[in-house]
C-alpha atoms as a PDB file:
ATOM      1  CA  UNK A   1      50.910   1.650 -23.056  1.00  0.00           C
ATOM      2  CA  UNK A   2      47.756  -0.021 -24.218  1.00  0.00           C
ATOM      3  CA  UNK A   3      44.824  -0.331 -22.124  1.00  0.00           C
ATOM      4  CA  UNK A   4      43.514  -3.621 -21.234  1.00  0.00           C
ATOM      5  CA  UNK A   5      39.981  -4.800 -22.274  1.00  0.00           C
ATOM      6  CA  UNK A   6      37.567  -4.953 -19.494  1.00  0.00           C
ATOM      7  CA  UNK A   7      37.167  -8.638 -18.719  1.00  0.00           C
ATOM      8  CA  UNK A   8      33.808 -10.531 -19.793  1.00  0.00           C
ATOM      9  CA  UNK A   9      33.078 -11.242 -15.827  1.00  0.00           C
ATOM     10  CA  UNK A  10      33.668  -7.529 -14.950  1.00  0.00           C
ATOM     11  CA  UNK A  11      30.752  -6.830 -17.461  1.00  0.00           C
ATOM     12  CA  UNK A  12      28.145  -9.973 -16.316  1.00  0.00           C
ATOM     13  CA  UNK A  13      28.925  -8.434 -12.928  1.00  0.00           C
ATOM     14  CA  UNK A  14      27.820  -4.589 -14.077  1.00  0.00           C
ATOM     15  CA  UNK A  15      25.191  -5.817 -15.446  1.00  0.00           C
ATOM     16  CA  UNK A  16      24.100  -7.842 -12.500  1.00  0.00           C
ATOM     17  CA  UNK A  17      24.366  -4.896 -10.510  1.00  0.00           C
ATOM     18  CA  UNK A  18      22.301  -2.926 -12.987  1.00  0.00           C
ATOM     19  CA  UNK A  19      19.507  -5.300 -12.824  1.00  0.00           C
ATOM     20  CA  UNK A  20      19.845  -5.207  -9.089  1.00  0.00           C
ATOM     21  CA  UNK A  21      19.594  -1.355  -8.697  1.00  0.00           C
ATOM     22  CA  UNK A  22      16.526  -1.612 -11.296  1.00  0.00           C
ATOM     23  CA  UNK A  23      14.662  -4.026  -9.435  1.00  0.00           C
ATOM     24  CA  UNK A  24      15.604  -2.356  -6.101  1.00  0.00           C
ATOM     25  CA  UNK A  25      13.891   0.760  -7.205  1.00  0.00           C
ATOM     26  CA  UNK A  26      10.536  -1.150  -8.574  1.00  0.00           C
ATOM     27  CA  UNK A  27      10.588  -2.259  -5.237  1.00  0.00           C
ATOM     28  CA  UNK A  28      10.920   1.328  -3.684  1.00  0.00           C
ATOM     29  CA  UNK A  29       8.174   2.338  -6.544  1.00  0.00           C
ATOM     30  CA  UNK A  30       5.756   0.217  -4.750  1.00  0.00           C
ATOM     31  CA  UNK A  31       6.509   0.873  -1.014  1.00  0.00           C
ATOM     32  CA  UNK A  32       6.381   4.677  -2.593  1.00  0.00           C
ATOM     33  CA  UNK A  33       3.382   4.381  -3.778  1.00  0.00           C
ATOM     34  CA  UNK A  34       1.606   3.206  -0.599  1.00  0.00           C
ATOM     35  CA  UNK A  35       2.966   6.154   1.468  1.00  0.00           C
ATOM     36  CA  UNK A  36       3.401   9.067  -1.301  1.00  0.00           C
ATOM     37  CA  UNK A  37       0.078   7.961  -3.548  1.00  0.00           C
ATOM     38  CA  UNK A  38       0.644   9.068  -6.576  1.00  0.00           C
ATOM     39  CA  UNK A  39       3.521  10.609  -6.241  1.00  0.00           C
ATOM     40  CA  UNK A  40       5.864   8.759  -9.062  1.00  0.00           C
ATOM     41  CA  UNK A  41       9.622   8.056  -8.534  1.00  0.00           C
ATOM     42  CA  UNK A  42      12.394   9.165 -10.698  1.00  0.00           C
ATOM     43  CA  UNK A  43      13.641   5.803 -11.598  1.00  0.00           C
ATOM     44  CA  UNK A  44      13.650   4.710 -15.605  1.00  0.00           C
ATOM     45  CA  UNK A  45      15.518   2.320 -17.303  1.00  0.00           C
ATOM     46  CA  UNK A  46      17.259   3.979 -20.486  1.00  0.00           C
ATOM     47  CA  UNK A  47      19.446   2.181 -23.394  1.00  0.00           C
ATOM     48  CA  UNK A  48      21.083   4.645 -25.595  1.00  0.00           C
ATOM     49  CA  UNK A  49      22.461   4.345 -28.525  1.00  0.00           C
ATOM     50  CA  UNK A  50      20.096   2.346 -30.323  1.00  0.00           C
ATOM     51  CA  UNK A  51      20.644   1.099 -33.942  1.00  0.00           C
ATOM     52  CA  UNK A  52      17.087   0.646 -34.773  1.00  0.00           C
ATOM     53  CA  UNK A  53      13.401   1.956 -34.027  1.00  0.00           C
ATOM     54  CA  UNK A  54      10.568   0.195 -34.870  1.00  0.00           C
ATOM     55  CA  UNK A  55       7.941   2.561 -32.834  1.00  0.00           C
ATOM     56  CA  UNK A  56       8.538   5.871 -31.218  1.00  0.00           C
ATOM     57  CA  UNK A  57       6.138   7.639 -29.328  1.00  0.00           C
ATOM     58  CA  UNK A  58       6.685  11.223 -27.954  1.00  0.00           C
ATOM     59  CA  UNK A  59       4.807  12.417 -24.315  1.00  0.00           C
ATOM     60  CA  UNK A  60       4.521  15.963 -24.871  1.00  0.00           C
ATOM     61  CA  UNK A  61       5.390  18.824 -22.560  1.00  0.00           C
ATOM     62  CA  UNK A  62       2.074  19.972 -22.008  1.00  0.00           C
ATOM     63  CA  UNK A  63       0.740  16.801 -20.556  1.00  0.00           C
ATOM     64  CA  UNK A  64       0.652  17.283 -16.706  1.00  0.00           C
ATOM     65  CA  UNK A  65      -0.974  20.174 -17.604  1.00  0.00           C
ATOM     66  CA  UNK A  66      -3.694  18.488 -20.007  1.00  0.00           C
ATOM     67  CA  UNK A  67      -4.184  15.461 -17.715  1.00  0.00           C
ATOM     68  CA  UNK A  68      -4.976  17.602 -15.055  1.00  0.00           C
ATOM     69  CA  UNK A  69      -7.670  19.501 -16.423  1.00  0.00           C
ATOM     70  CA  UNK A  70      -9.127  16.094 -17.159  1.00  0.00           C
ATOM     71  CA  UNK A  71      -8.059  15.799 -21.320  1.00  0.00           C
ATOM     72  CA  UNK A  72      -8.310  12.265 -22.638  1.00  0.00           C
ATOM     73  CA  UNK A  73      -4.370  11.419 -24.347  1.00  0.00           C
ATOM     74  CA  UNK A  74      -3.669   9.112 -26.535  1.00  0.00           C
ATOM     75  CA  UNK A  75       0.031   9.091 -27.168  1.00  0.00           C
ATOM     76  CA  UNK A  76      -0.172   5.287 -27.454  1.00  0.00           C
ATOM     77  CA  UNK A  77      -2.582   3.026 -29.334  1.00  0.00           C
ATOM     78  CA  UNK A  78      -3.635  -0.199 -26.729  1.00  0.00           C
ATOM     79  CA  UNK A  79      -3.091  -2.831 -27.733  1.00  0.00           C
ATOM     80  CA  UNK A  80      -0.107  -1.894 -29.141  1.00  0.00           C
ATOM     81  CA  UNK A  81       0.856  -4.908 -31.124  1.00  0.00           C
ATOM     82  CA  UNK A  82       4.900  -5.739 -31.640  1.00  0.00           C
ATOM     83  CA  UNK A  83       6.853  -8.328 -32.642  1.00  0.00           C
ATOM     84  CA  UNK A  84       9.880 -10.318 -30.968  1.00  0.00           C
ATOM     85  CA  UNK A  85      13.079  -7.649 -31.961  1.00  0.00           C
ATOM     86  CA  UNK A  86      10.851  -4.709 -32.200  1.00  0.00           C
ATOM     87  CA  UNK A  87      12.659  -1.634 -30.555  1.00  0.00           C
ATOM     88  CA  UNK A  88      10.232   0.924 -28.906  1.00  0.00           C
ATOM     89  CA  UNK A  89      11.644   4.459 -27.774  1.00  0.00           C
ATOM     90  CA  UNK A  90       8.777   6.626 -25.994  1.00  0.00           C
ATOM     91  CA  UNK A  91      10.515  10.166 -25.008  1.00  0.00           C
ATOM     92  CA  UNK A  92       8.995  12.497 -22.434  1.00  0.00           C
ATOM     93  CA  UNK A  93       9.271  15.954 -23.238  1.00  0.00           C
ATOM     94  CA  UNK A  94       7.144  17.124 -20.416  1.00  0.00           C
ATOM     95  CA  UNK A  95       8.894  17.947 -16.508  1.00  0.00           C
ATOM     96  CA  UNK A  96       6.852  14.954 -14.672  1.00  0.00           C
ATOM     97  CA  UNK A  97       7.680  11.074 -15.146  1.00  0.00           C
ATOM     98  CA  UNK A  98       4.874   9.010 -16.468  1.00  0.00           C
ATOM     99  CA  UNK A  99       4.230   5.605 -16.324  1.00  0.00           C
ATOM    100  CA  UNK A 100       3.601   3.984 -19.286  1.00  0.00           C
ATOM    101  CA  UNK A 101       2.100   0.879 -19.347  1.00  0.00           C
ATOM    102  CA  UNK A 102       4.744  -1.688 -17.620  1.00  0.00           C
ATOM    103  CA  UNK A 103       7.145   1.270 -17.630  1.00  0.00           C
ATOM    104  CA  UNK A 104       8.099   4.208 -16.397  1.00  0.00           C
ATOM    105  CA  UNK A 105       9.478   7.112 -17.780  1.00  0.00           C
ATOM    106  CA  UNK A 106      11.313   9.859 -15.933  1.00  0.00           C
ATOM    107  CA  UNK A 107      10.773  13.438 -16.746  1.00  0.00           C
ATOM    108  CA  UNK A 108      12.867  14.693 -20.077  1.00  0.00           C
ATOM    109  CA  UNK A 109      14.355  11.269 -20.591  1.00  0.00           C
ATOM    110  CA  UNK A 110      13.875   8.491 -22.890  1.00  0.00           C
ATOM    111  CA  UNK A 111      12.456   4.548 -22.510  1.00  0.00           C
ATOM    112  CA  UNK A 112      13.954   2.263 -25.312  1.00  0.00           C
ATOM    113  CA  UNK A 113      12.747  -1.300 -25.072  1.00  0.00           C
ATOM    114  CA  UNK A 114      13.555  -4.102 -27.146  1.00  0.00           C
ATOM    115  CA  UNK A 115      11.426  -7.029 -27.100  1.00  0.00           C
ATOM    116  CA  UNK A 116      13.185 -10.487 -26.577  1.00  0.00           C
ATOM    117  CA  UNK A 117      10.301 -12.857 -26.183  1.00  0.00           C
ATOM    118  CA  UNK A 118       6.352 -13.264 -27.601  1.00  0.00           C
ATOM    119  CA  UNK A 119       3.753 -12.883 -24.058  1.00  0.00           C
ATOM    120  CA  UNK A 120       1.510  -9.940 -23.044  1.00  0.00           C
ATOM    121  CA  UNK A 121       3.088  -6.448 -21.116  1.00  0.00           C
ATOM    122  CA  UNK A 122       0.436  -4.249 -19.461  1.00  0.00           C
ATOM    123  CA  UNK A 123      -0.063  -1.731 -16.693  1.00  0.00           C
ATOM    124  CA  UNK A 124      -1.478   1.791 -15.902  1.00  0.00           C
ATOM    125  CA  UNK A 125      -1.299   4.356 -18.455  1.00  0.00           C
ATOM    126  CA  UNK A 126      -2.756   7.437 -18.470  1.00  0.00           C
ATOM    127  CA  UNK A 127      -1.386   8.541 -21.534  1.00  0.00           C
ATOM    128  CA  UNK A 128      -4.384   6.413 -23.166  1.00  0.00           C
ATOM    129  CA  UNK A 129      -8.374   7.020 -22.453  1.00  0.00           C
ATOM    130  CA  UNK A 130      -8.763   3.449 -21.357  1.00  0.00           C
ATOM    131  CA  UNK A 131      -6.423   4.088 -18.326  1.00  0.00           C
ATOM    132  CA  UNK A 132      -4.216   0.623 -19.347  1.00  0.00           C
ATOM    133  CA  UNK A 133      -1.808  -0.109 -22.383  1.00  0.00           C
ATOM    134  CA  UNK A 134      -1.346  -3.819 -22.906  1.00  0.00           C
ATOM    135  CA  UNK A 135       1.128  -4.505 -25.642  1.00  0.00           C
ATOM    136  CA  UNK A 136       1.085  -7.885 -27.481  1.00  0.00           C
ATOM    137  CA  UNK A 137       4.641  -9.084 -28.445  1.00  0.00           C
ATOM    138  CA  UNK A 138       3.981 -11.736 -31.240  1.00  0.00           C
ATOM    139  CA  UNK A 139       7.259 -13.927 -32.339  1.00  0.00           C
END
């Protein structure tokens, strides 16, 4: 017997509940952050299986380490300019998350990002010697 396809509601409502759980935990990032300090969670958003790159950056393993000895890193020019469709993959190889920017990438894992519209992303990032990455996605 054949198995049926997974109706196109069943997967809006996944995803839904995807988005839900992602936001959710932004939201526990920030309460987190006001009782743990700088403590990061271990929430990241990861899309596998992606067809194309356009930029990859890699955090090394050694970069708790170097950060806290007080090393400048610059994994990550700023601004990093992009265009709409871009893909960006950033992969941690080190055993703390980092945030990166507007993101946040857990320990060992990878961030893929696709761009979908032109505006301007930025956030903390220590991973660059200004302290911010702002990335300019141009159409």
């Amino acid at each position: 017997m054949a198995a049926k396809p997974i109706p196109r509601v069943a997967w809006r409502a996944a995803a839904f509940l995807a988005a839900v759980v992602v936001l959710i935990g932004f939201g526990v990032r920030t309460i987190a952050e006001q009782f743990l300090g700088s403590n990061p969670p271990t929430l990241a958003v990861v899309v596998s299986k992606a067809t194309r790159v356009d930029l990859q950056f890699e955090i090394p393993a050694d970069a708790p380490a170097r950060l806290a000895r007080g090393d400048r890193l610059t994994v990550l020019p700023s601004p990093l300019r992009v265009q709409v469709g871009d893909l960006l993959r950033i992969r941690n190889h080190s055993d703390q998350g980092q945030y990166v920017g507007p993101f946040f990438v857990a320990a060992r894992s990878v961030l893929t990002e696709r761009f979908t519209a032109p505006g301007v992303l930025q956030g903390e990032c220590v991973l660059h010697p200004s302290g911010r990455l702002v990335i300019e996605v141009r159409p």
